[in-house]
N, C-alpha and C. Protein backbone atom coordinates (compact mmCIF):
# COMPACT_ATOMS: atom_id res chain seq x y z
N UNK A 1 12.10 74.09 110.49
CA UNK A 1 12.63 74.86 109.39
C UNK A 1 11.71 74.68 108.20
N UNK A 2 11.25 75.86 107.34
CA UNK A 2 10.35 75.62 106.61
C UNK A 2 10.80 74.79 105.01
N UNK A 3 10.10 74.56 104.16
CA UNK A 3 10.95 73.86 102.93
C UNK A 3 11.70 75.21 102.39
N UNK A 4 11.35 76.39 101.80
CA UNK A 4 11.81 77.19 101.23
C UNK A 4 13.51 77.61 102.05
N UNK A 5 13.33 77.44 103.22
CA UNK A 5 14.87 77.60 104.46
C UNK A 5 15.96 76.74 103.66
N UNK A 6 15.28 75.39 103.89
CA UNK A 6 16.06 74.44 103.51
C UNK A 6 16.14 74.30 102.31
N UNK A 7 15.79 74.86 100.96
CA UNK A 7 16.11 74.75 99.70
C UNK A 7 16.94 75.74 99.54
N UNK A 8 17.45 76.70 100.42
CA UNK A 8 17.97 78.06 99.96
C UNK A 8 19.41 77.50 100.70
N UNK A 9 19.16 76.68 101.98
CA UNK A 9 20.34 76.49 103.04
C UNK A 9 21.29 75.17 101.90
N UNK A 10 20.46 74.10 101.39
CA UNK A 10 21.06 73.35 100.35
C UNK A 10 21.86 74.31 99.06
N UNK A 11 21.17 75.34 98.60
CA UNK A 11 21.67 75.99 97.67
C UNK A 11 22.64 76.57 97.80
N UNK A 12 22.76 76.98 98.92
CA UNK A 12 24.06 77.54 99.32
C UNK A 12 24.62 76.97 99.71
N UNK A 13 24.81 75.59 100.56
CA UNK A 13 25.74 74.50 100.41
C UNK A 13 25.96 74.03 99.02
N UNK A 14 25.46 73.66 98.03
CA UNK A 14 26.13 73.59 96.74
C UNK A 14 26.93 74.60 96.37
N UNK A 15 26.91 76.04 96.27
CA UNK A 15 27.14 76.99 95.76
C UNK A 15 28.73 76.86 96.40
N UNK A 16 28.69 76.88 97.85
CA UNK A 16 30.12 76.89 98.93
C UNK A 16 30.79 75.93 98.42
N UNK A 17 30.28 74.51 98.01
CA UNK A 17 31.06 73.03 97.32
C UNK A 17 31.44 73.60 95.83
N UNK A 18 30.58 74.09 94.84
CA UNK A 18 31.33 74.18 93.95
C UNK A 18 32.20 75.68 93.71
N UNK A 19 32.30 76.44 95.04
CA UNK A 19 32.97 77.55 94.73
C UNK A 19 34.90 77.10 95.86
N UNK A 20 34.66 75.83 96.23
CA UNK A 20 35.41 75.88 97.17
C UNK A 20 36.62 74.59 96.14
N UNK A 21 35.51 74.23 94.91
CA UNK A 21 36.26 73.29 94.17
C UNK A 21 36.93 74.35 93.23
N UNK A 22 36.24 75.29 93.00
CA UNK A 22 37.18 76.62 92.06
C UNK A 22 38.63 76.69 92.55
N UNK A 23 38.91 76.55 93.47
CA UNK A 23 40.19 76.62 94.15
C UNK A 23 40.86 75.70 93.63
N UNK A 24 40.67 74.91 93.33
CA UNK A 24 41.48 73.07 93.32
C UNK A 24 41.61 73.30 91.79
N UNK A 25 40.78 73.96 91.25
CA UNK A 25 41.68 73.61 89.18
C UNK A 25 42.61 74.11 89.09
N UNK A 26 43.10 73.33 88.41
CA UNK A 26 44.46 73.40 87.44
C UNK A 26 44.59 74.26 86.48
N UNK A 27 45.69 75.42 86.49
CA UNK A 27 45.70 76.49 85.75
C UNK A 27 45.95 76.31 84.45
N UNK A 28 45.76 76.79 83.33
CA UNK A 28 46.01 76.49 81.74
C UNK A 28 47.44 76.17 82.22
N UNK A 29 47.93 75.60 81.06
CA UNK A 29 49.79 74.88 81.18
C UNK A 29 50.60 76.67 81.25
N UNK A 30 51.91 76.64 81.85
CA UNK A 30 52.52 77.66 81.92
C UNK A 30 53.74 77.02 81.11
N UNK A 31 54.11 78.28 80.54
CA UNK A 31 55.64 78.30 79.73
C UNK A 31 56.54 78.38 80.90
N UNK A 32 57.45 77.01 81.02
CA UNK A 32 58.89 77.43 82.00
C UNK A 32 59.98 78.61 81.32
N UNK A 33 60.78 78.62 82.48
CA UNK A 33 61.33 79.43 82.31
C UNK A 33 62.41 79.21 81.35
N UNK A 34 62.71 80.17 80.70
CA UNK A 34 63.78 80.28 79.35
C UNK A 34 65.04 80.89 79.57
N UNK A 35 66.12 81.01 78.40
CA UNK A 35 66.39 82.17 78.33
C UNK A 35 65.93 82.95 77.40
N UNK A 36 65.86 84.49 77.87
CA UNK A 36 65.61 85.32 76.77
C UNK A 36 64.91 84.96 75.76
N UNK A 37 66.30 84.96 74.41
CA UNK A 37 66.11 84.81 73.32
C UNK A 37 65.25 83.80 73.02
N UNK A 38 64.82 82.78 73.88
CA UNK A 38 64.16 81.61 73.53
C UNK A 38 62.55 82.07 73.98
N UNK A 39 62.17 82.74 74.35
CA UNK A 39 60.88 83.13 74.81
C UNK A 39 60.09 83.53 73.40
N UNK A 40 58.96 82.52 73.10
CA UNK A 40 58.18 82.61 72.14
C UNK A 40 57.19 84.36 71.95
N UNK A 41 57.15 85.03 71.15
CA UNK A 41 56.44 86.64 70.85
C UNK A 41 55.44 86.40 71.92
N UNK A 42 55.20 87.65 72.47
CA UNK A 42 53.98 88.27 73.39
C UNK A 42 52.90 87.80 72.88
N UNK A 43 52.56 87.83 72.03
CA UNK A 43 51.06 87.70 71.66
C UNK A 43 50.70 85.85 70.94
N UNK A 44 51.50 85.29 72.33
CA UNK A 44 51.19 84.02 72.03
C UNK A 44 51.04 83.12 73.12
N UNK A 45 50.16 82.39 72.96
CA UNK A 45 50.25 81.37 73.94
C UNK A 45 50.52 80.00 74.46
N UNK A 46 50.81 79.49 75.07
CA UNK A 46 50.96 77.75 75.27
C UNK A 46 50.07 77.37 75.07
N UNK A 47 50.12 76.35 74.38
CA UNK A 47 48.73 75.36 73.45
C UNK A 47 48.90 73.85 73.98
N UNK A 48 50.44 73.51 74.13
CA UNK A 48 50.58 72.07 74.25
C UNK A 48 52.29 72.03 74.69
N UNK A 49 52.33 70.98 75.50
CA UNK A 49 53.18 70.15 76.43
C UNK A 49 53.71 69.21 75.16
N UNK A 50 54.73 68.62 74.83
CA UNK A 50 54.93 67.23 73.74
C UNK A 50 55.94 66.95 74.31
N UNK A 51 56.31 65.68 75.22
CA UNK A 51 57.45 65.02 75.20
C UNK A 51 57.90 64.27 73.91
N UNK A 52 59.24 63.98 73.77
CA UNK A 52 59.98 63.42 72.71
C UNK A 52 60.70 62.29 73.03
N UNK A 53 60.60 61.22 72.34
CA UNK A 53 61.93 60.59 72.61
C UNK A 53 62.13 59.86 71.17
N UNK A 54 63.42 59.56 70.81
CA UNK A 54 64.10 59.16 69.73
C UNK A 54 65.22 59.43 69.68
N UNK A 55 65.85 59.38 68.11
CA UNK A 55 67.31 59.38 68.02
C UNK A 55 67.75 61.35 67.21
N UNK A 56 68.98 61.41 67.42
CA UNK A 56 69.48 62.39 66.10
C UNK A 56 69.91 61.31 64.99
N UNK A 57 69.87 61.84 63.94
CA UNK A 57 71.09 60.72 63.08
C UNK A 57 72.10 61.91 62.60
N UNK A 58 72.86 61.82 62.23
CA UNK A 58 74.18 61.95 61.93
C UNK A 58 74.48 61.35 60.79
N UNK A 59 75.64 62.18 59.74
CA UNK A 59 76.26 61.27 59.15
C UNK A 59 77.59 61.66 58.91
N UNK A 60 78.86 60.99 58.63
CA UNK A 60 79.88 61.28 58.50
C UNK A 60 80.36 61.88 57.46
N UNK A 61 80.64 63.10 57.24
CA UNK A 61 81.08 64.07 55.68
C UNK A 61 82.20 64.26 56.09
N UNK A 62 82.40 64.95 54.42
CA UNK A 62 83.62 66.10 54.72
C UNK A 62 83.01 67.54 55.07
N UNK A 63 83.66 68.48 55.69
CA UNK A 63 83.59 69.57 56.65
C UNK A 63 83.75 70.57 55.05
N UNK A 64 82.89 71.43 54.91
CA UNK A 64 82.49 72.63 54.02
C UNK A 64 83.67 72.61 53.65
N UNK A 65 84.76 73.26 54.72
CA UNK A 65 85.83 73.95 54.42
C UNK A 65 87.03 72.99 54.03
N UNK A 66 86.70 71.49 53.48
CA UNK A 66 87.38 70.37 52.94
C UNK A 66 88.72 69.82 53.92
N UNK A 67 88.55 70.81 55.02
CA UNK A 67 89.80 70.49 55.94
C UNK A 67 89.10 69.32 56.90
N UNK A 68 89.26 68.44 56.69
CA UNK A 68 88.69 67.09 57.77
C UNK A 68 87.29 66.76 58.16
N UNK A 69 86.98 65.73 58.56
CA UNK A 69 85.53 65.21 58.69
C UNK A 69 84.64 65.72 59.66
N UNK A 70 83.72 65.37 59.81
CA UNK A 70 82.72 66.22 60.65
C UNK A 70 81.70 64.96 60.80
N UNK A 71 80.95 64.72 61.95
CA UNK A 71 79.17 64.68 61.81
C UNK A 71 78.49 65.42 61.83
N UNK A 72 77.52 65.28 60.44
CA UNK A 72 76.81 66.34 60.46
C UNK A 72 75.08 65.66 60.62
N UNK A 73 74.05 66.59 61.20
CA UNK A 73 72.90 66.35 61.39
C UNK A 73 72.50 66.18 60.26
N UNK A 74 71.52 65.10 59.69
CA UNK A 74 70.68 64.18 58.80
C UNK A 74 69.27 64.70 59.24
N UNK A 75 68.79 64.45 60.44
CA UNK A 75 67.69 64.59 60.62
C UNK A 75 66.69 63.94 62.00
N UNK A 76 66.15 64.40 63.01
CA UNK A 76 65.54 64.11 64.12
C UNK A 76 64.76 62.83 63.30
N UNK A 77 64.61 61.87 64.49
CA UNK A 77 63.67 60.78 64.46
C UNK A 77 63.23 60.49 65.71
N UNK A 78 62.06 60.64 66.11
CA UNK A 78 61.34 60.91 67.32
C UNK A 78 59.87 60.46 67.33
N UNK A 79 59.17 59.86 68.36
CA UNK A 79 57.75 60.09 68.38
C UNK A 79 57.66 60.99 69.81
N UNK A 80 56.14 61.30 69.48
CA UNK A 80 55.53 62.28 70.49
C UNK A 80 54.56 61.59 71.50
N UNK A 81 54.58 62.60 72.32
CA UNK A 81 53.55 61.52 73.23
C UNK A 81 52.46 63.19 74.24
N UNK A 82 51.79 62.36 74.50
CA UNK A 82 50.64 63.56 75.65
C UNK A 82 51.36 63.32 76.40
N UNK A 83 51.19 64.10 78.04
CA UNK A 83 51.71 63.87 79.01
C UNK A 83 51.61 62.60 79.81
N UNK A 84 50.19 62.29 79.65
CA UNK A 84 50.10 60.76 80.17
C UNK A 84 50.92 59.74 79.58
N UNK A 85 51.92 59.88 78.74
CA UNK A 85 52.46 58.76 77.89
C UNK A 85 52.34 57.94 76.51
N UNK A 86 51.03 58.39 76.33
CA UNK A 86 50.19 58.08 75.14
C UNK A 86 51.06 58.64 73.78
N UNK A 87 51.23 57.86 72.54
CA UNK A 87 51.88 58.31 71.82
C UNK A 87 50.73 59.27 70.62
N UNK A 88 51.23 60.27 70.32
CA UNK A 88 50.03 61.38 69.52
C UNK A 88 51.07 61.79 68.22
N UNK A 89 52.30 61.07 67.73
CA UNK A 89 52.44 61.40 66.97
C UNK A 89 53.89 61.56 66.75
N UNK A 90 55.02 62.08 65.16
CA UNK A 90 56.24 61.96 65.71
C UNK A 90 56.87 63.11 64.97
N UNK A 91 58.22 63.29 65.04
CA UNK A 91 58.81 64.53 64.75
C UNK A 91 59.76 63.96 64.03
N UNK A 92 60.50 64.58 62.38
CA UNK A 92 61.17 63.89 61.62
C UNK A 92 61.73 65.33 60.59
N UNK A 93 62.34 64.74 59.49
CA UNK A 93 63.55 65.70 58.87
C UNK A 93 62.54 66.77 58.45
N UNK A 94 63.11 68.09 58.14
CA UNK A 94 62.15 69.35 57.90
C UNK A 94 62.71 70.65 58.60
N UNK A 95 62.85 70.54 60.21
CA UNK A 95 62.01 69.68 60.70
C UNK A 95 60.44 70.16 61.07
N UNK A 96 59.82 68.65 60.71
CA UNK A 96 58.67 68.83 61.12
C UNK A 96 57.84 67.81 62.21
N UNK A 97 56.62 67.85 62.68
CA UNK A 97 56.39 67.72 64.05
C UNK A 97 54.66 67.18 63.19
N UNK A 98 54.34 66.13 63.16
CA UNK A 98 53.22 65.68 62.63
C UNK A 98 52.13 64.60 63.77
N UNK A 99 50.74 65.23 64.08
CA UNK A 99 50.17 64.44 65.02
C UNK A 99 49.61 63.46 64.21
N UNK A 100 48.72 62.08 64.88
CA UNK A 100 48.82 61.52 64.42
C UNK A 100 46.85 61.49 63.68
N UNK A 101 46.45 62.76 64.08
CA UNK A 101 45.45 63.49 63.10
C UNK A 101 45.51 63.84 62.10
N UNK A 102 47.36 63.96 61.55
CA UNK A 102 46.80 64.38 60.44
C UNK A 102 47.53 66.05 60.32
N UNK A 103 47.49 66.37 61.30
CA UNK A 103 47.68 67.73 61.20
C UNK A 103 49.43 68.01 61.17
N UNK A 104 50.00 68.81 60.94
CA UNK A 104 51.35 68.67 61.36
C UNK A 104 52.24 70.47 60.71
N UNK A 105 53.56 70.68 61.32
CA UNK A 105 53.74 71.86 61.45
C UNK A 105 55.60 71.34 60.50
N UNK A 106 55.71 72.78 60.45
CA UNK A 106 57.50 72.27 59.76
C UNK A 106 58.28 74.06 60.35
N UNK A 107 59.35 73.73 60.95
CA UNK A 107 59.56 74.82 61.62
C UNK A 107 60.85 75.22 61.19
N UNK A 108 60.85 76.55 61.64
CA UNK A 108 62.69 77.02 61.28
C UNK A 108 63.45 77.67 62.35
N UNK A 109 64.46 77.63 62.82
CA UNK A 109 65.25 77.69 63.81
C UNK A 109 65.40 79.28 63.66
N UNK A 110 64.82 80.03 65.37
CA UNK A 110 65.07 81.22 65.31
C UNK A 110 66.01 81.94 65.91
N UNK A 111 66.43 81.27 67.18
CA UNK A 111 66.88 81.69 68.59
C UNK A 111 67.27 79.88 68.71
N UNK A 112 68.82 80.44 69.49
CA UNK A 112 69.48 78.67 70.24
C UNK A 112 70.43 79.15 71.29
N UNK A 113 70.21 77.84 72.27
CA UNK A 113 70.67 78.35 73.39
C UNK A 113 71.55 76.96 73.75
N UNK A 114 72.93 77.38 74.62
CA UNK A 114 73.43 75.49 74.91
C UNK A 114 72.57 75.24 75.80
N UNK A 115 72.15 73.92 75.88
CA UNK A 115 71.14 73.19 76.95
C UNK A 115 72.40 73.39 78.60
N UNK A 116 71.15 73.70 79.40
CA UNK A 116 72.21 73.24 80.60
C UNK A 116 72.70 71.96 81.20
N UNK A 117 72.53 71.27 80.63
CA UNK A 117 72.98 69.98 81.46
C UNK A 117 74.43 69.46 79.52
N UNK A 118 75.41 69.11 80.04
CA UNK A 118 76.63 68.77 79.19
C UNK A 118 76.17 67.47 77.93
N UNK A 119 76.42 67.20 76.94
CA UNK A 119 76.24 66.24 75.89
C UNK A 119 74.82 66.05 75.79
N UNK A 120 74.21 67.54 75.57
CA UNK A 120 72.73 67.90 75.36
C UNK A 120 72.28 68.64 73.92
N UNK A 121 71.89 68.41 73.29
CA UNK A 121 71.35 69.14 71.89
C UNK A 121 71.30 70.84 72.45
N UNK A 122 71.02 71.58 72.01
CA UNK A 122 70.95 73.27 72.53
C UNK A 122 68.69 72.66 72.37
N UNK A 123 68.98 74.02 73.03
CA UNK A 123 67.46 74.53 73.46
C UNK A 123 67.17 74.98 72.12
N UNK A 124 66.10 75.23 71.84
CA UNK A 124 65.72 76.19 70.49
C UNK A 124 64.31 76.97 70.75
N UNK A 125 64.28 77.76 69.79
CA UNK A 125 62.84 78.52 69.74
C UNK A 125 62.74 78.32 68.01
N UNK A 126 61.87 78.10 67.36
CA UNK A 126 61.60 78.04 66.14
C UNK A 126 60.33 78.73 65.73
N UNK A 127 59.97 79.29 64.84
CA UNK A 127 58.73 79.80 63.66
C UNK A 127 58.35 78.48 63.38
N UNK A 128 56.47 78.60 63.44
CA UNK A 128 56.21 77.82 62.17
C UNK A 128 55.17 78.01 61.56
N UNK A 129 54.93 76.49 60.67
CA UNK A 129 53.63 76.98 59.56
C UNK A 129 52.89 75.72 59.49
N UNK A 130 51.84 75.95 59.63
CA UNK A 130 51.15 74.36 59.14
C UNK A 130 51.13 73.99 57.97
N UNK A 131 51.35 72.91 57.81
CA UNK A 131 51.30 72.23 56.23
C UNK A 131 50.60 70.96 56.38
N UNK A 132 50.03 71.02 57.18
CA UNK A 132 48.91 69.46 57.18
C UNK A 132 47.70 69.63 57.17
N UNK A 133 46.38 68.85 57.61
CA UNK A 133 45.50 69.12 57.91
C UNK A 133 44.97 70.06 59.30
N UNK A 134 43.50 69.92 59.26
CA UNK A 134 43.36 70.72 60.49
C UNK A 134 43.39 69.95 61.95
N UNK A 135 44.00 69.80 63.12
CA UNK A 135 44.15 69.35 63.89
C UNK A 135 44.67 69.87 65.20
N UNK A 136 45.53 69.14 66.28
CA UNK A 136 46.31 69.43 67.03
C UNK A 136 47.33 70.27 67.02
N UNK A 137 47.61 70.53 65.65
CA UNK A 137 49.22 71.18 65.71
C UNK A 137 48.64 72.51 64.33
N UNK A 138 47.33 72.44 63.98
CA UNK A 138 47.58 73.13 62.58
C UNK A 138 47.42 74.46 63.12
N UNK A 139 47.03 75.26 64.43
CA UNK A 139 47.11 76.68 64.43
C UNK A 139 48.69 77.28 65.35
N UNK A 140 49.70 76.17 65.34
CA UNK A 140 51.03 76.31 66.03
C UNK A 140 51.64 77.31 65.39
N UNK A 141 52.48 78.71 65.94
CA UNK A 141 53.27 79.79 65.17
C UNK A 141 54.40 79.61 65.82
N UNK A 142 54.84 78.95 66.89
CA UNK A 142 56.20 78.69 67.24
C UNK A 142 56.16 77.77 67.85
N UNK A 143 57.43 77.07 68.41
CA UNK A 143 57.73 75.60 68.90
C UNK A 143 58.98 76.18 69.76
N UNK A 144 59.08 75.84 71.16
CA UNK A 144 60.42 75.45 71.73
C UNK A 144 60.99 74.31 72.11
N UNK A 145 61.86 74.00 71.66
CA UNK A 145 62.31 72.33 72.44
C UNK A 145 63.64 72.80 73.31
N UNK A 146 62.92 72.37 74.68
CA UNK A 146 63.53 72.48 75.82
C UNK A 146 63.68 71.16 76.82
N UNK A 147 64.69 71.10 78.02
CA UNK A 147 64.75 69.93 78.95
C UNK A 147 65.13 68.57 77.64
N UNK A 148 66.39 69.10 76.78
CA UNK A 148 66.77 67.80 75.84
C UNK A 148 67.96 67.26 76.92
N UNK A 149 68.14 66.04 76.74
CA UNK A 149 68.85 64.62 77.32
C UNK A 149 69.71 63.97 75.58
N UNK A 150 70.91 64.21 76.08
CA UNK A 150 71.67 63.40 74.69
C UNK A 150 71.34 64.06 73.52
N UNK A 151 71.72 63.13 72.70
CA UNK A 151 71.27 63.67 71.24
C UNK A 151 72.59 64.14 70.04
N UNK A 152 73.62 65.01 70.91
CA UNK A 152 75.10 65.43 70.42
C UNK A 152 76.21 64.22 69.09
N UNK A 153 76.06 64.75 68.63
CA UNK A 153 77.31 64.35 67.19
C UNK A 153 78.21 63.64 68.04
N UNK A 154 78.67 62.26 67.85
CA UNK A 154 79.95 61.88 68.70
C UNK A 154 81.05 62.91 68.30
N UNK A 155 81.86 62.72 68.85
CA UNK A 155 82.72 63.35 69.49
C UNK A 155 84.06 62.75 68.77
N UNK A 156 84.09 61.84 68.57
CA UNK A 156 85.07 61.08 67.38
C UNK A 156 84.81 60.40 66.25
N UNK A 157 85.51 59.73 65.47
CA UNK A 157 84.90 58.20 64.48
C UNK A 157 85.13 58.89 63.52
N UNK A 158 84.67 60.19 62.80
CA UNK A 158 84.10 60.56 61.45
C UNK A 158 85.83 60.35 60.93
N UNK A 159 86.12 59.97 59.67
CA UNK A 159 87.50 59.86 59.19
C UNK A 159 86.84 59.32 57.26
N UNK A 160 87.99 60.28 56.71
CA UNK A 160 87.54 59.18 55.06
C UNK A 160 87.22 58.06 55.14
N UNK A 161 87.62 57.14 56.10
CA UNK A 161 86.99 55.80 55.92
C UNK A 161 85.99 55.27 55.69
N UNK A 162 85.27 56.56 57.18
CA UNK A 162 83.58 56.46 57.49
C UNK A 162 82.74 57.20 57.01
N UNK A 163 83.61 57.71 55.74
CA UNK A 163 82.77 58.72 55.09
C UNK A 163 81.18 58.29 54.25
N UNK A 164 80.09 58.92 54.65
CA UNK A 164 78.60 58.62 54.26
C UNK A 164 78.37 57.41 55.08
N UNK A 165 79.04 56.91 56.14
CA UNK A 165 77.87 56.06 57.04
C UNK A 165 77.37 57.02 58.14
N UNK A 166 76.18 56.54 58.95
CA UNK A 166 75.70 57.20 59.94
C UNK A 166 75.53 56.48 61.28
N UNK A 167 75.16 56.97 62.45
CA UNK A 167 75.13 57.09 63.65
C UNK A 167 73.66 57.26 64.22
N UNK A 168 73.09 56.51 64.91
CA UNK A 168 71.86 57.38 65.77
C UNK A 168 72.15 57.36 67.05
N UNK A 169 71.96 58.75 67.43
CA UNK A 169 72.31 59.23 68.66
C UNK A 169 70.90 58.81 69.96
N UNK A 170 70.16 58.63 70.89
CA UNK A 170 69.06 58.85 71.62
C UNK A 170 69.20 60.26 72.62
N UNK A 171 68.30 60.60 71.89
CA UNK A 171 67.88 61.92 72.73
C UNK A 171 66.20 61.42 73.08
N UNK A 172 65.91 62.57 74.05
CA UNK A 172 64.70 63.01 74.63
C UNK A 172 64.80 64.83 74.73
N UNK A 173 63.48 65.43 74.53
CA UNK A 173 63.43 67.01 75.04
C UNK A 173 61.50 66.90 75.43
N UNK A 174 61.31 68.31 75.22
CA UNK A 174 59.85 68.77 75.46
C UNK A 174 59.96 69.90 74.56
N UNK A 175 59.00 69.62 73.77
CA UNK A 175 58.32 70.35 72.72
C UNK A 175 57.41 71.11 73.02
N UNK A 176 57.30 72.20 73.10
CA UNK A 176 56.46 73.28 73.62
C UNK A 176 55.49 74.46 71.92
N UNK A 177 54.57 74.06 72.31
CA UNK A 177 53.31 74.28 71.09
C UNK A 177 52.78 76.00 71.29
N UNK A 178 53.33 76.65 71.12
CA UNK A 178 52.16 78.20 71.43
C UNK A 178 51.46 78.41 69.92
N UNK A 179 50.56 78.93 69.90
CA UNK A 179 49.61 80.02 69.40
C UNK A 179 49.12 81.28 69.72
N UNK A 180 48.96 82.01 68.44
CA UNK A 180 48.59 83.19 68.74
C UNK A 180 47.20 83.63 69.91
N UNK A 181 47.52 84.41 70.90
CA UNK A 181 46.44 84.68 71.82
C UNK A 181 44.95 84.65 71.35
C-alpha cells in the first residue's frame, strides 16, 4: 500500500471516529415539561439548570381582612448549586436569585401553578431583570421554579399570641434560567 493510500485510509478513519463521536453529545439542556401557563415566551431559551435548597420563612400576622391570623411569606432563603452539586450562589427576599459572580436577577411572578406532589410551594414562571453585574444570570428574562419539595405555611400555630414570630419551612425546587434566543 503506498504512503499517500494509507494517509487518506488513516484520514478517513479519523474522520469515521470523530463523526461517530457526533452521535454521543449531549444536546443543549431541554425545558421539561410544564403546564401551559408556565411555559417561558417563544423567543427564549434555556440558559441554565439551578437546583435549590433552603427554607421559606413565614411569619405570623393578622390576615388583611382583620378576621384571624395567617402565615404569611417573609421571604425565600436558599443557596444554588450547578448540577454537579457545587454551590454558585443563593436566592433571597425580592425575590432575587444572585450568583456568586456577582451577577444576579430579581423577578416577578407571572403565571402559578399547584405543584403536583401535596405540601409543595406552586410551580411559577416569573419576568426578570438584571440588577447586578455582568455574569451568569445578567442576560436572564424569565425564571421557572419547578420539581419544589416542602416549603408550605404550616397549617396551624399562627394565633395573637404568635403574632410577629416566624417559622422556617425547608424546601428544595429547580430554577430554570432562559434567555432571549
Amino acid at each position: 500500500m503506498s504512503h499517500s493510500s494509507m494517509a487518506l485510509r488513516g484520514g478517513l478513519g479519523a474522520l469515521a471516529l470523530l463523526l461517530a463521536g457526533c452521535g454521543s453529545l449531549q444536546p443543549g439542556p431541554s425545558a421539561p415539561e410544564v403546564p401551559d401557563p408556565l411555559k417561558p415566551p417563544a423567543n427564549e431559551q434555556l440558559a441554565l439548570r439551578v437546583p435549590a435548597r433552603g427554607v421559606q420563612v413565614y411569619e405570623c400576622r393578622l390576615k388583611a381582612n382583620a378576621q384571624g391570623y395567617e402565615w404569611a411569606l417573609v421571604a425565600p432563603e436558599a443557596e444554588l448549586f450547578d448540577t454537579r452539586g457545587r454551590r454558585i450562589g443563593r436566592h433571597y427576599v425580592g425575590p432575587h436569585w444572585e450568583a456568586d459572580d456577582g451577577s444576579r436577577v430579581a423577578g416577578m411572578v407571572k403565571e402559578r401553578a399547584d405543584a403536583p406532589t401535596p405540601d409543595a410551594i406552586p410551580w411559577l414562571l416569573l419576568s426578570a431583570r438584571s440588577v447586578g453585574g455582568e455574569g451568569l444570570f445578567s442576560r436572564v428574562s424569565s425564571i421557572q421554579r419547578i420539581h419544589t419539595v416542602g416549603g408550605t405555611a404550616p397549617k396551624s400555630g399562627c394565633s395573637a399570641a404568635r403574632t410577629g414570630t416566624s417559622v422556617r419551612v425547608p424546601y428544595t425546587a429547580d430554577y430554570l434560567f432562559f434567555r432571549p434566543r
